[in-house]
N, C-alpha and C. Protein backbone atom coordinates (compact mmCIF):
# COMPACT_ATOMS: atom_id res chain seq x y z
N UNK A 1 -6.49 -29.46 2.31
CA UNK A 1 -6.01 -28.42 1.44
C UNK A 1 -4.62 -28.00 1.90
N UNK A 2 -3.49 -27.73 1.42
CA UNK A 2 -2.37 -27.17 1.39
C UNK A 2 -2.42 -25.78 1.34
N UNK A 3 -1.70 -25.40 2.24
CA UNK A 3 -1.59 -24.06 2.28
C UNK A 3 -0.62 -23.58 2.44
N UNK A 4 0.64 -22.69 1.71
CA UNK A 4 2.01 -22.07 1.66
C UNK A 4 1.48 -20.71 3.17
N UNK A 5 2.46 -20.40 3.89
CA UNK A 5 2.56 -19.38 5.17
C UNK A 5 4.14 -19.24 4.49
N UNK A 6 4.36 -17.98 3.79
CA UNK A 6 5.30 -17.64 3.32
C UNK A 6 5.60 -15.55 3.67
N UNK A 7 6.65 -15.11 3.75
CA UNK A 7 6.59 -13.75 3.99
C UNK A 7 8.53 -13.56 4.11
N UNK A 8 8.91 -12.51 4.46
CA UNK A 8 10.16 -12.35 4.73
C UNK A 8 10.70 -12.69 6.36
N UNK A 9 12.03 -12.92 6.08
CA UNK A 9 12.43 -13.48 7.37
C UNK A 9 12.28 -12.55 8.93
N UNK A 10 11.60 -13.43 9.59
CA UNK A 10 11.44 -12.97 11.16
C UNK A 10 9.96 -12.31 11.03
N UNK A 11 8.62 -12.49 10.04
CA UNK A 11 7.70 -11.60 10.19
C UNK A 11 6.48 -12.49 10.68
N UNK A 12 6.81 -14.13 11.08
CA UNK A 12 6.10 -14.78 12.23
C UNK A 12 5.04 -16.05 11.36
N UNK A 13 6.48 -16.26 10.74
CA UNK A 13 5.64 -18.02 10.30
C UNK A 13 5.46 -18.87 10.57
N UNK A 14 6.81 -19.45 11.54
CA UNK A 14 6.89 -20.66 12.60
C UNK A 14 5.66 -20.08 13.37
N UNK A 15 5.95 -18.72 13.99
CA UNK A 15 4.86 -18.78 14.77
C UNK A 15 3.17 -18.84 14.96
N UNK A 16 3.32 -18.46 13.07
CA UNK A 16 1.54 -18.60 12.77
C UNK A 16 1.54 -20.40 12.71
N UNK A 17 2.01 -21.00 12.31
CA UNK A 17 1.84 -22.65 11.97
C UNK A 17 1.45 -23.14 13.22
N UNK A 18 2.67 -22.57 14.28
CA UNK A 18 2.84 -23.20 15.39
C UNK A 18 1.51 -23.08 16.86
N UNK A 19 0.99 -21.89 16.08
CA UNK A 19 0.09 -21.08 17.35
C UNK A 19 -1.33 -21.83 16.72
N UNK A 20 -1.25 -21.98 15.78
CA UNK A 20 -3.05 -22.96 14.98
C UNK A 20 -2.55 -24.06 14.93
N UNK A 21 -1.64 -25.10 15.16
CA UNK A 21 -1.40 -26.38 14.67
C UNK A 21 -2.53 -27.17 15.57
N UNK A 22 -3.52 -28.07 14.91
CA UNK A 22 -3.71 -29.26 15.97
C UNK A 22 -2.81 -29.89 16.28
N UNK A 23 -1.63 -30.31 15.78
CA UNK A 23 -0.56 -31.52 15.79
C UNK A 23 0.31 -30.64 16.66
N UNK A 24 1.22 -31.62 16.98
CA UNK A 24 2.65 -30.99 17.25
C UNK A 24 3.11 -30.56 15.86
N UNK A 25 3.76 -29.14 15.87
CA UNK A 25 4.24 -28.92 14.52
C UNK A 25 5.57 -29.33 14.27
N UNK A 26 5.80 -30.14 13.12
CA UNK A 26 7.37 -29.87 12.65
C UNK A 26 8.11 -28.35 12.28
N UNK A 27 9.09 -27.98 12.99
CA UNK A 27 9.72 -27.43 12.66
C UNK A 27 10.94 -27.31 12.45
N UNK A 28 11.70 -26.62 11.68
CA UNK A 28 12.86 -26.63 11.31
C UNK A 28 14.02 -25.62 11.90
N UNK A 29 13.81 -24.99 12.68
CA UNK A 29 14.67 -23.90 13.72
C UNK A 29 15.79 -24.25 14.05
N UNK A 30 16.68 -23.44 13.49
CA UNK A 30 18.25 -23.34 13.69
C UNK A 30 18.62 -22.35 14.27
N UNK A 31 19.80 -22.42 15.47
CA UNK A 31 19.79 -21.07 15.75
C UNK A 31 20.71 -20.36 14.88
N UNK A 32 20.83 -18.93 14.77
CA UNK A 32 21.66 -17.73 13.79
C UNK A 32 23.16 -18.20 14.08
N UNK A 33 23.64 -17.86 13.13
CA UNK A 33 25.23 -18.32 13.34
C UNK A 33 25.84 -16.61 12.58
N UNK A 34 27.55 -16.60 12.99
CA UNK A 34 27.78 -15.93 12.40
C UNK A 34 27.56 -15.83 10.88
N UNK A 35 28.01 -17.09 10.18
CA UNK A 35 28.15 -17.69 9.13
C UNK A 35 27.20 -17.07 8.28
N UNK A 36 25.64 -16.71 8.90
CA UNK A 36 24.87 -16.18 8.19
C UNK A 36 24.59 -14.50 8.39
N UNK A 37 25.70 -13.91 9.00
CA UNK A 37 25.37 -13.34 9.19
C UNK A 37 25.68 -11.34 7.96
N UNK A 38 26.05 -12.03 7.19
CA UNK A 38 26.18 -10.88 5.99
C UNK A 38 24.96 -11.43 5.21
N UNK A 39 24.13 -11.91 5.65
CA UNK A 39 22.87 -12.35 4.59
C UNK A 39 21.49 -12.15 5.42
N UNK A 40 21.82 -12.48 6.37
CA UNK A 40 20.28 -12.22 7.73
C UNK A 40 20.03 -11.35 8.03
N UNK A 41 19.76 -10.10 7.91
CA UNK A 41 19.68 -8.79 8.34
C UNK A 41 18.85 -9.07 9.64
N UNK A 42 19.52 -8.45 10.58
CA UNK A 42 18.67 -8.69 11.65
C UNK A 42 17.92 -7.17 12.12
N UNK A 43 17.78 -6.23 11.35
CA UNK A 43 17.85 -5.05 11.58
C UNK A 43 16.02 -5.07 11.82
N UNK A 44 15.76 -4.56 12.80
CA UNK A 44 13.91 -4.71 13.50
C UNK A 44 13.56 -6.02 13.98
N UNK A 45 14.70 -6.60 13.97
CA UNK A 45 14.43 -8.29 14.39
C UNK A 45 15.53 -8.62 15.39
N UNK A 46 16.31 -7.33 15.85
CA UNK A 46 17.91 -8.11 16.76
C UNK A 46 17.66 -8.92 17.60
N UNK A 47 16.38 -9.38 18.77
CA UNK A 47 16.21 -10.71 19.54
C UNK A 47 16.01 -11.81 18.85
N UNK A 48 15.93 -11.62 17.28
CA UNK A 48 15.94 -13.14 17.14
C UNK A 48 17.19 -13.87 16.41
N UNK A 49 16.72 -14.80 17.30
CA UNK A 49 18.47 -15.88 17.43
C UNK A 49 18.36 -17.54 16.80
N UNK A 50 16.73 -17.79 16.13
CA UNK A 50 16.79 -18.77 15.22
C UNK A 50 16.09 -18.54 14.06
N UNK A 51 16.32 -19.54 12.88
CA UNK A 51 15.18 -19.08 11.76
C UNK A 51 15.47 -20.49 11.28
N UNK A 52 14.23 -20.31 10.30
CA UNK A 52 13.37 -21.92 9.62
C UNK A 52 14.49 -21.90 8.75
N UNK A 53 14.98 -23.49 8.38
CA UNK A 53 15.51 -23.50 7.29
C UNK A 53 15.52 -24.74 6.05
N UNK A 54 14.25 -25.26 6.94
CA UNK A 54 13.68 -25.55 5.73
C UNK A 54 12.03 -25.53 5.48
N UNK A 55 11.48 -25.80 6.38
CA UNK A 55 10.19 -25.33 6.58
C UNK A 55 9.04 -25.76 8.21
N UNK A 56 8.06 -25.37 8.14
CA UNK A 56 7.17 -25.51 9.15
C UNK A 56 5.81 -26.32 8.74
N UNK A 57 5.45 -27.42 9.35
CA UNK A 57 4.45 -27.94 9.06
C UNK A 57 3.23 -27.95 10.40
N UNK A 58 2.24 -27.90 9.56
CA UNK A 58 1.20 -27.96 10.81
C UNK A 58 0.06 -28.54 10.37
N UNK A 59 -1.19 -28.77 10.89
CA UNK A 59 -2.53 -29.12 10.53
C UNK A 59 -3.58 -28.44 11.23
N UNK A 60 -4.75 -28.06 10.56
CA UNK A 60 -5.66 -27.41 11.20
C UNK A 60 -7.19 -27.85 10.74
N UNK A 61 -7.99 -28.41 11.52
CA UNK A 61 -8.93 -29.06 11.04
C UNK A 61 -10.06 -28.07 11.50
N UNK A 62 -10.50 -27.36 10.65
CA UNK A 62 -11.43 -26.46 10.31
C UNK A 62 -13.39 -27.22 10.46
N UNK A 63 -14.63 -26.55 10.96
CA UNK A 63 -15.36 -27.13 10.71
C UNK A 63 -16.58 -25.78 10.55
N UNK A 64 -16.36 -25.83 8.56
CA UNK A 64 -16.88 -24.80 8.44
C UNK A 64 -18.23 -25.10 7.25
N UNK A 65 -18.92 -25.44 7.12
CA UNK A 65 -19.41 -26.50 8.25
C UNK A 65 -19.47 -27.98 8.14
N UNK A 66 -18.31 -28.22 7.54
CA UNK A 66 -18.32 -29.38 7.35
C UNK A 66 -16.54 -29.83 7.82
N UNK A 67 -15.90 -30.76 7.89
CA UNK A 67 -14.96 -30.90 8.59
C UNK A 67 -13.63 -30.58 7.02
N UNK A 68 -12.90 -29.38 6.98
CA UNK A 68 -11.48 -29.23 6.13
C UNK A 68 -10.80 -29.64 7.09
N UNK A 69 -9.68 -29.65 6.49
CA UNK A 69 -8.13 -30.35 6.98
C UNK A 69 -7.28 -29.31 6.16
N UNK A 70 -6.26 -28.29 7.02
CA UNK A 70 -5.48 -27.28 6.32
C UNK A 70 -4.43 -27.83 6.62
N UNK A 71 -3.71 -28.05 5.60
CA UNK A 71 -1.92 -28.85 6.02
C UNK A 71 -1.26 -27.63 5.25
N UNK A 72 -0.44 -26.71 7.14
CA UNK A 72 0.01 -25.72 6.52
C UNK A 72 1.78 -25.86 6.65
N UNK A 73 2.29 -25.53 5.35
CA UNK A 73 3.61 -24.96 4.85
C UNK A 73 4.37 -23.99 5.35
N UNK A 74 5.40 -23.51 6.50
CA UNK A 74 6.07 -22.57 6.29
C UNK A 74 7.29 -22.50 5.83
N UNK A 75 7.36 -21.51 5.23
CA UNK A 75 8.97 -21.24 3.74
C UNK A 75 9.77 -20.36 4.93
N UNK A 76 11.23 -20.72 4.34
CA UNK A 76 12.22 -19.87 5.43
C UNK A 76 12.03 -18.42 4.57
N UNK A 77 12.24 -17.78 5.51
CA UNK A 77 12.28 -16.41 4.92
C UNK A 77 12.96 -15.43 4.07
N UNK A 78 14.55 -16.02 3.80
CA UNK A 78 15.39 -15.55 3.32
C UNK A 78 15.45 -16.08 2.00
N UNK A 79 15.71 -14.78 1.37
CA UNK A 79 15.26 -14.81 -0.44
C UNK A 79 16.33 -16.35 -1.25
N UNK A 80 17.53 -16.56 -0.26
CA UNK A 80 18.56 -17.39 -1.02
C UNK A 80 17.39 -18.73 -0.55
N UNK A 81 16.21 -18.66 -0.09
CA UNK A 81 15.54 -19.99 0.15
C UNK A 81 14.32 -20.24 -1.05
N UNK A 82 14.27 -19.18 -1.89
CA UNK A 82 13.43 -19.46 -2.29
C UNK A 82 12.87 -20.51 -3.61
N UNK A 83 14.12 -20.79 -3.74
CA UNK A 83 13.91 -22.29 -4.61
C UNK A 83 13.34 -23.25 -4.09
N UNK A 84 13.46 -23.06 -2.66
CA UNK A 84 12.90 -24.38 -1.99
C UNK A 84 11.31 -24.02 -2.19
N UNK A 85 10.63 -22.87 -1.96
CA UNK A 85 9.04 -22.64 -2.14
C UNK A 85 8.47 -22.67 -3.34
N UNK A 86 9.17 -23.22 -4.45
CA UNK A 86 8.33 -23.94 -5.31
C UNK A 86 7.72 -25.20 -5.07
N UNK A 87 8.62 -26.09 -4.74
CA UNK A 87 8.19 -27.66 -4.19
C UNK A 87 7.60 -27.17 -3.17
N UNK A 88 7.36 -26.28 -2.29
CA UNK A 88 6.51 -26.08 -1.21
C UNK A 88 5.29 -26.04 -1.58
N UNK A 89 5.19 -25.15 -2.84
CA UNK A 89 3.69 -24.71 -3.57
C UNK A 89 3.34 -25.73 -4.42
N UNK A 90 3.97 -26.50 -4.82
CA UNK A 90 3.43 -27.70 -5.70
C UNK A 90 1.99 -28.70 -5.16
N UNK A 91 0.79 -27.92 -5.40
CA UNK A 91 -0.20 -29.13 -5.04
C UNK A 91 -1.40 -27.65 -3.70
N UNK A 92 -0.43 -26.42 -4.01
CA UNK A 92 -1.08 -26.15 -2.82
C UNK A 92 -2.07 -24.93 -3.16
N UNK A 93 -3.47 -24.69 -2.37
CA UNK A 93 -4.32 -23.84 -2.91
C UNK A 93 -4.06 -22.53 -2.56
N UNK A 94 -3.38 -22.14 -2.07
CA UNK A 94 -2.85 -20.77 -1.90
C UNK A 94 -1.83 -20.52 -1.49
N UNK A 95 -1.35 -19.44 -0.78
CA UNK A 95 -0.70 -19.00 0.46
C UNK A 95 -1.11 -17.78 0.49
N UNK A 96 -0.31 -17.71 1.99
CA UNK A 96 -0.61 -16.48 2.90
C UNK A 96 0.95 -16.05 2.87
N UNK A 97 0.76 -14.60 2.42
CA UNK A 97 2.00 -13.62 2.65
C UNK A 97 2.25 -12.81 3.94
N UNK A 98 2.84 -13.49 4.57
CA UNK A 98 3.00 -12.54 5.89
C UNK A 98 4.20 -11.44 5.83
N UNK A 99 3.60 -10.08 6.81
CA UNK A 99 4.46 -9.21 6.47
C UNK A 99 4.63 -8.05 7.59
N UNK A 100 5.65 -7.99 8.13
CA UNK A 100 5.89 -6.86 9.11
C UNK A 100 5.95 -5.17 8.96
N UNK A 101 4.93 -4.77 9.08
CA UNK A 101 4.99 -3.32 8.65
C UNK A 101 6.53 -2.40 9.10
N UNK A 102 7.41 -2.95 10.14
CA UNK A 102 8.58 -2.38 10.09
C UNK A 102 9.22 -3.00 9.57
N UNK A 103 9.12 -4.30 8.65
CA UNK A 103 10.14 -4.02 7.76
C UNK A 103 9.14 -4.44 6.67
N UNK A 104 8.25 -3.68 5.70
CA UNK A 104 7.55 -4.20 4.76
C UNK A 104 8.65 -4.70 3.53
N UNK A 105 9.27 -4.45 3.39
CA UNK A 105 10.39 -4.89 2.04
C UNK A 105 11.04 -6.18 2.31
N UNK A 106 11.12 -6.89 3.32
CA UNK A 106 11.35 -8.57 3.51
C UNK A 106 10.19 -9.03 2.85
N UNK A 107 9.10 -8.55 2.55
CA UNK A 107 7.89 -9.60 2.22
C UNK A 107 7.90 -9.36 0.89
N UNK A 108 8.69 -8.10 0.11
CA UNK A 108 8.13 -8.25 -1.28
C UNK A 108 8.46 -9.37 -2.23
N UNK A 109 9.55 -10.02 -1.68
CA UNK A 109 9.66 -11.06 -2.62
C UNK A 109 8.91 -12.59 -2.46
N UNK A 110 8.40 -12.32 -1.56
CA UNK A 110 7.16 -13.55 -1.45
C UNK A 110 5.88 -13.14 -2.40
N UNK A 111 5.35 -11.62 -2.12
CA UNK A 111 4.51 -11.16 -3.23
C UNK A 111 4.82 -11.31 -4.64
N UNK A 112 5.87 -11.24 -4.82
CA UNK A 112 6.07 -11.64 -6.47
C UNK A 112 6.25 -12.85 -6.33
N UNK A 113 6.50 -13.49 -5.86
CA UNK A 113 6.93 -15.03 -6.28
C UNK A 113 5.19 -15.73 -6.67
N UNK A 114 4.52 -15.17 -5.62
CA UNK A 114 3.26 -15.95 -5.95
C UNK A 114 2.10 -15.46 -7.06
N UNK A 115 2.80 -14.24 -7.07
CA UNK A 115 2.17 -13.11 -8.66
C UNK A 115 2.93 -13.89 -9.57
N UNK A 116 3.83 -14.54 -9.91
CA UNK A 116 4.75 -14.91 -10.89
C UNK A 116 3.71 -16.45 -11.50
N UNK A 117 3.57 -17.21 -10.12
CA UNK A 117 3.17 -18.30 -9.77
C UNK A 117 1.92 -18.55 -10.51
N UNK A 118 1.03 -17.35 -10.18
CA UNK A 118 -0.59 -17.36 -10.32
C UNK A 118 -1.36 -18.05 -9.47
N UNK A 119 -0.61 -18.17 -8.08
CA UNK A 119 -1.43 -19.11 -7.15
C UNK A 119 -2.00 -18.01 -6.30
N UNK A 120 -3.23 -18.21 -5.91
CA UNK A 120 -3.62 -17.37 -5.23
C UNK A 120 -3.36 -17.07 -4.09
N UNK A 121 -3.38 -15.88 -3.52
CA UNK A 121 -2.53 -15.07 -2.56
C UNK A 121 -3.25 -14.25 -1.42
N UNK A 122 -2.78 -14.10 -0.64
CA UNK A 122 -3.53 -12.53 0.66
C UNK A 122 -2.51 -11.85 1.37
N UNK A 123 -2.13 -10.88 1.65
CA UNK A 123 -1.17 -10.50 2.25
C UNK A 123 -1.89 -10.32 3.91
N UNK A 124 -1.40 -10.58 4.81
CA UNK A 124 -1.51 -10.92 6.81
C UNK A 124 -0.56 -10.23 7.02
N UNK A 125 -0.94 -9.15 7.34
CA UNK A 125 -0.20 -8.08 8.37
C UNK A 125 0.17 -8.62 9.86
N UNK A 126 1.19 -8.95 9.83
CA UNK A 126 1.29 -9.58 11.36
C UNK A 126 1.43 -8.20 12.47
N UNK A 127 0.53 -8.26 13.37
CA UNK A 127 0.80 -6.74 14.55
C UNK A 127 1.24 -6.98 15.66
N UNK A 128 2.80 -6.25 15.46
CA UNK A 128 4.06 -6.69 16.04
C UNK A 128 3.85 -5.50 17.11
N UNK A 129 4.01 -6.07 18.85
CA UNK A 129 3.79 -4.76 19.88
C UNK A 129 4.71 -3.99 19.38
N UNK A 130 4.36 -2.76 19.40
CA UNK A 130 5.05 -1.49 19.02
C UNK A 130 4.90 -0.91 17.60
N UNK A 131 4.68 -1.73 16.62
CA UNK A 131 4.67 -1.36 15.37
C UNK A 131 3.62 -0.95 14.96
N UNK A 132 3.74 -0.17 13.64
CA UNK A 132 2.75 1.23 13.62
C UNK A 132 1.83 0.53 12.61
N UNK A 133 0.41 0.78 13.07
CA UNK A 133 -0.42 -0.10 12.50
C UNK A 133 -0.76 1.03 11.17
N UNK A 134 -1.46 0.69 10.38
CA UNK A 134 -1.58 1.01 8.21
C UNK A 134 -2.75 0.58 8.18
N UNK A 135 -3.69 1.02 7.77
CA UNK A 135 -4.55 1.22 7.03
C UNK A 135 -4.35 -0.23 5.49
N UNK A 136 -5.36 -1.59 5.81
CA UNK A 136 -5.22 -2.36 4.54
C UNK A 136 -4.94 -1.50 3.19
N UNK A 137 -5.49 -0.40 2.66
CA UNK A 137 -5.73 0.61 1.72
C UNK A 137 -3.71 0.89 1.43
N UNK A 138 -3.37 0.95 2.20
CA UNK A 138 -1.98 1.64 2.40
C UNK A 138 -0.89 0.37 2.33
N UNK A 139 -1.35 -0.74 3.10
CA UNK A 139 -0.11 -1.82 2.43
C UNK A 139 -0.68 -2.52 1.58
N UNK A 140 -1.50 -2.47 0.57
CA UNK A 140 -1.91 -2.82 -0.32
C UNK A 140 -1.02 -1.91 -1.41
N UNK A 141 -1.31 -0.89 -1.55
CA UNK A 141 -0.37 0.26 -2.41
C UNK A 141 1.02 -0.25 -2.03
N UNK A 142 1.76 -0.06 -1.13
CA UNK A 142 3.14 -0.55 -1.02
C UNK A 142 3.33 -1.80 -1.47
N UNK A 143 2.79 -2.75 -1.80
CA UNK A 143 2.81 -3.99 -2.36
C UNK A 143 2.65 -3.81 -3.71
N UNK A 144 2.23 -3.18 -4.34
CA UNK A 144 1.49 -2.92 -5.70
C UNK A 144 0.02 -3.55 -5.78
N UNK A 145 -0.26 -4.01 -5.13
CA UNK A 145 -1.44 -5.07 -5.25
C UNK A 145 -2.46 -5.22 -6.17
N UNK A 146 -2.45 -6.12 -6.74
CA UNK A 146 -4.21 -5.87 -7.43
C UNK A 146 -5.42 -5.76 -6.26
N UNK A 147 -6.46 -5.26 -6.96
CA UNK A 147 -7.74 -4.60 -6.36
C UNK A 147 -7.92 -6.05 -5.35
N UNK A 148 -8.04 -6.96 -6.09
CA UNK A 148 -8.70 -7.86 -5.75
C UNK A 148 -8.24 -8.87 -4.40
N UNK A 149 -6.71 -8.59 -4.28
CA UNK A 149 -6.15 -9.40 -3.48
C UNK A 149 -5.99 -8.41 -1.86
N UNK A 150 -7.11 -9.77 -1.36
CA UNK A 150 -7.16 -9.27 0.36
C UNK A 150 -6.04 -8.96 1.10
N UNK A 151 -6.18 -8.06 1.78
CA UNK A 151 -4.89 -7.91 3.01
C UNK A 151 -5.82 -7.63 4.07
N UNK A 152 -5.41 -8.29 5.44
CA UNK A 152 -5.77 -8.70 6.40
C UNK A 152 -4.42 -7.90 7.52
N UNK A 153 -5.43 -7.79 8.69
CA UNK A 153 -4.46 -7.91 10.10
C UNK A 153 -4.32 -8.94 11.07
N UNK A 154 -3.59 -9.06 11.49
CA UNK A 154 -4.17 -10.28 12.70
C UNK A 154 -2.57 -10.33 13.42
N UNK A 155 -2.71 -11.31 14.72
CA UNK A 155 -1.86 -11.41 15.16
C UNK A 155 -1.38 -12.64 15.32
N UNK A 156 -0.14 -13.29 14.96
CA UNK A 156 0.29 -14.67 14.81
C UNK A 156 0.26 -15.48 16.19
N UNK A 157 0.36 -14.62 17.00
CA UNK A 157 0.20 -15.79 18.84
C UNK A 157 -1.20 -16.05 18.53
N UNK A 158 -2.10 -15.51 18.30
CA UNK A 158 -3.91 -15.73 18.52
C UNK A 158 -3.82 -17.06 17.49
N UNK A 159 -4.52 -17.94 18.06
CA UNK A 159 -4.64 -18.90 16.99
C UNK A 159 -6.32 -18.67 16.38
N UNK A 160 -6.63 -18.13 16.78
CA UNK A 160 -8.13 -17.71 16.33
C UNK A 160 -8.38 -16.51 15.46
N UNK A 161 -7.13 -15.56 15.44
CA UNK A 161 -6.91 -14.83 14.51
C UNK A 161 -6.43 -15.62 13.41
N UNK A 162 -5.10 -16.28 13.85
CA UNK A 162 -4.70 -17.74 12.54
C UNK A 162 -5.76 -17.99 11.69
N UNK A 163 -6.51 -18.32 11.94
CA UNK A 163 -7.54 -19.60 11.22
C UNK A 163 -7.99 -18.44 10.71
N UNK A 164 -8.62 -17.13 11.14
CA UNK A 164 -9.49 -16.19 10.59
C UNK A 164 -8.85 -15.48 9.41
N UNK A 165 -7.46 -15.62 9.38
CA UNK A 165 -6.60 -15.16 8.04
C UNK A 165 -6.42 -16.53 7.22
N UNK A 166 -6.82 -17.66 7.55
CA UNK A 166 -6.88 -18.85 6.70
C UNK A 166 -7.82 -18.83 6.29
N UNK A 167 -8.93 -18.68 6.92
CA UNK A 167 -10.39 -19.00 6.04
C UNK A 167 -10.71 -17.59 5.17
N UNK A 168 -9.85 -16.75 5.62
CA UNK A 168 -9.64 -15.42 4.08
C UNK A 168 -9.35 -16.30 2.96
N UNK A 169 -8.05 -16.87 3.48
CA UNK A 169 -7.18 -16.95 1.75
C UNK A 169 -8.15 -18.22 1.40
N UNK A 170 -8.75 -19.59 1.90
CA UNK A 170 -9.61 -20.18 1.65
C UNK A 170 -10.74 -19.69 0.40
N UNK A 171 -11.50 -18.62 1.11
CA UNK A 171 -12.44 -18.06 0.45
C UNK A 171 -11.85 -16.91 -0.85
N UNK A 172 -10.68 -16.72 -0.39
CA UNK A 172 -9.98 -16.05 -1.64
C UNK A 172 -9.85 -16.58 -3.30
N UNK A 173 -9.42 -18.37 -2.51
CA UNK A 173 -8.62 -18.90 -3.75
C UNK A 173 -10.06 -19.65 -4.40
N UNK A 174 -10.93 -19.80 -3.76
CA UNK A 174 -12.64 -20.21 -3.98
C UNK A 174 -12.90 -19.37 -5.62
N UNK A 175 -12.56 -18.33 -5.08
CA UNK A 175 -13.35 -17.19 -6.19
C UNK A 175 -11.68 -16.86 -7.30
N UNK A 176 -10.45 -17.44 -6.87
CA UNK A 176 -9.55 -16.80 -7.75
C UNK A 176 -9.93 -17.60 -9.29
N UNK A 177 -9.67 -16.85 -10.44
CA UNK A 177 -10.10 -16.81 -11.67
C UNK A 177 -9.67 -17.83 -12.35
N UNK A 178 -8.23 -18.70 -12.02
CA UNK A 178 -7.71 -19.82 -12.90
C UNK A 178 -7.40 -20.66 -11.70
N UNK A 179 -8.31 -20.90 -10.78
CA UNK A 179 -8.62 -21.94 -9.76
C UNK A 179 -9.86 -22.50 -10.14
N UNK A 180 -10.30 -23.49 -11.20
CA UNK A 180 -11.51 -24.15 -11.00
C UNK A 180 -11.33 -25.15 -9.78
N UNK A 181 -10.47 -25.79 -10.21
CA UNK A 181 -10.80 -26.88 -9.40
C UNK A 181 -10.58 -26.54 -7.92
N UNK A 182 -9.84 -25.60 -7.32
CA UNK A 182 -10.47 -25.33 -5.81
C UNK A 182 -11.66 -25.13 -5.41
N UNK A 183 -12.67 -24.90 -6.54
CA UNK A 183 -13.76 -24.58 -6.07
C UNK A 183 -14.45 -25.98 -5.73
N UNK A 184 -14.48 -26.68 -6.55
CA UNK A 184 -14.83 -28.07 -6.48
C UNK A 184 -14.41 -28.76 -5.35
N UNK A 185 -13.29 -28.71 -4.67
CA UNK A 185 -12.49 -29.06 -3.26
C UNK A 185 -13.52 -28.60 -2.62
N UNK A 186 -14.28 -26.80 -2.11
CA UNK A 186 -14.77 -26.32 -1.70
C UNK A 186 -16.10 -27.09 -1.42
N UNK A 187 -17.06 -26.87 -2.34
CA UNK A 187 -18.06 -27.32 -2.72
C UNK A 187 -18.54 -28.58 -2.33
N UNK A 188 -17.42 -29.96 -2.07
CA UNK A 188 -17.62 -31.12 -2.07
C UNK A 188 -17.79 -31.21 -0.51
């Protein structure tokens, strides 16, 4: 199954791919240049000094209880990338919206993109030391969210938290309403 790990820049996608990968992951890490720098806001993020720019690949072979294979996607974070996360989503049963409660407004445009999309979705609160943890109830409202779409916490180093916000959006896109055929993936 394909899975999009999409959110705003610096809120820990390389690092969710990278922390669950069975494989060595591909990644795409460049370090920051000036060049980007009237477009990168580094503002709640100033130690970081690379970002994806084109994406993150990983694999995660799940055995629940039977053996899945998650081949996961990460999208660069910055909104001028987001043409590229269509061909990212092409073929794929969900994604996961990751999102930093100090800066929740980098992630909204991953939330619409996949509301736009109709692919099914979860928003993963990544819990960044220091940052002030919310109530699911509360970044659900700041998102606009429908009722229905899970938001989760977890932390992107744990790879056991990883998988536990994968087998959310898994069981998410199972039950989403114009997904038959994931269910059938499921099922088989």
């Amino acid at each position: 199954m394909k899975i999009v790990v999409a959110g705003g820049f610096g809120v820990g996608k390389t690092t969710s791919v990278t922390s669950v990968s069975d494989i060595a992951p591909l990644t795409t890490e460049e370090y920051l240049t000036q060049a980007s720098a009237a477009t990168d806001s580094l503002d709640g993020v100033e130690a970081k000094d690379t970002t994806t720019v084109a994406f993150d690949f990983g694999r995660l072979r799940l055995h629940v209880p039977r053996a899945l294979d998650l081949f996961l996607f990460g999208t660069p974070g910055q909104d001028r990338f987001v043409d590229l996360w269509y061909d990212l989503a092409v073929g794929a049963v969900g994604a996961v919206v990751l999102a930093d409660t100090r800066r929740l407004a980098s992630s909204f445009t991953a939330v619409s993109f996949f509301e736009q999309m109709r692919l099914p979705f979860i928003v993963a609160v990544n819990e960044f030391d220091g940052s002030h943890r919310y109530p699911a109830r509360a970044i659900a409202e700041a998102f606009g969210l429908a009722p229905h779409i899970p938001v989760v916490h977890f932390d992107a180093r744990r790879p056991s938290e990883v998988a536990g916000v994968l087998l959310t959006l898994v069981q998410h896109a199972r039950t989403y309403p114009s997904q038959p055929p994931t269910t059938a993936l499921l099922d088989a």
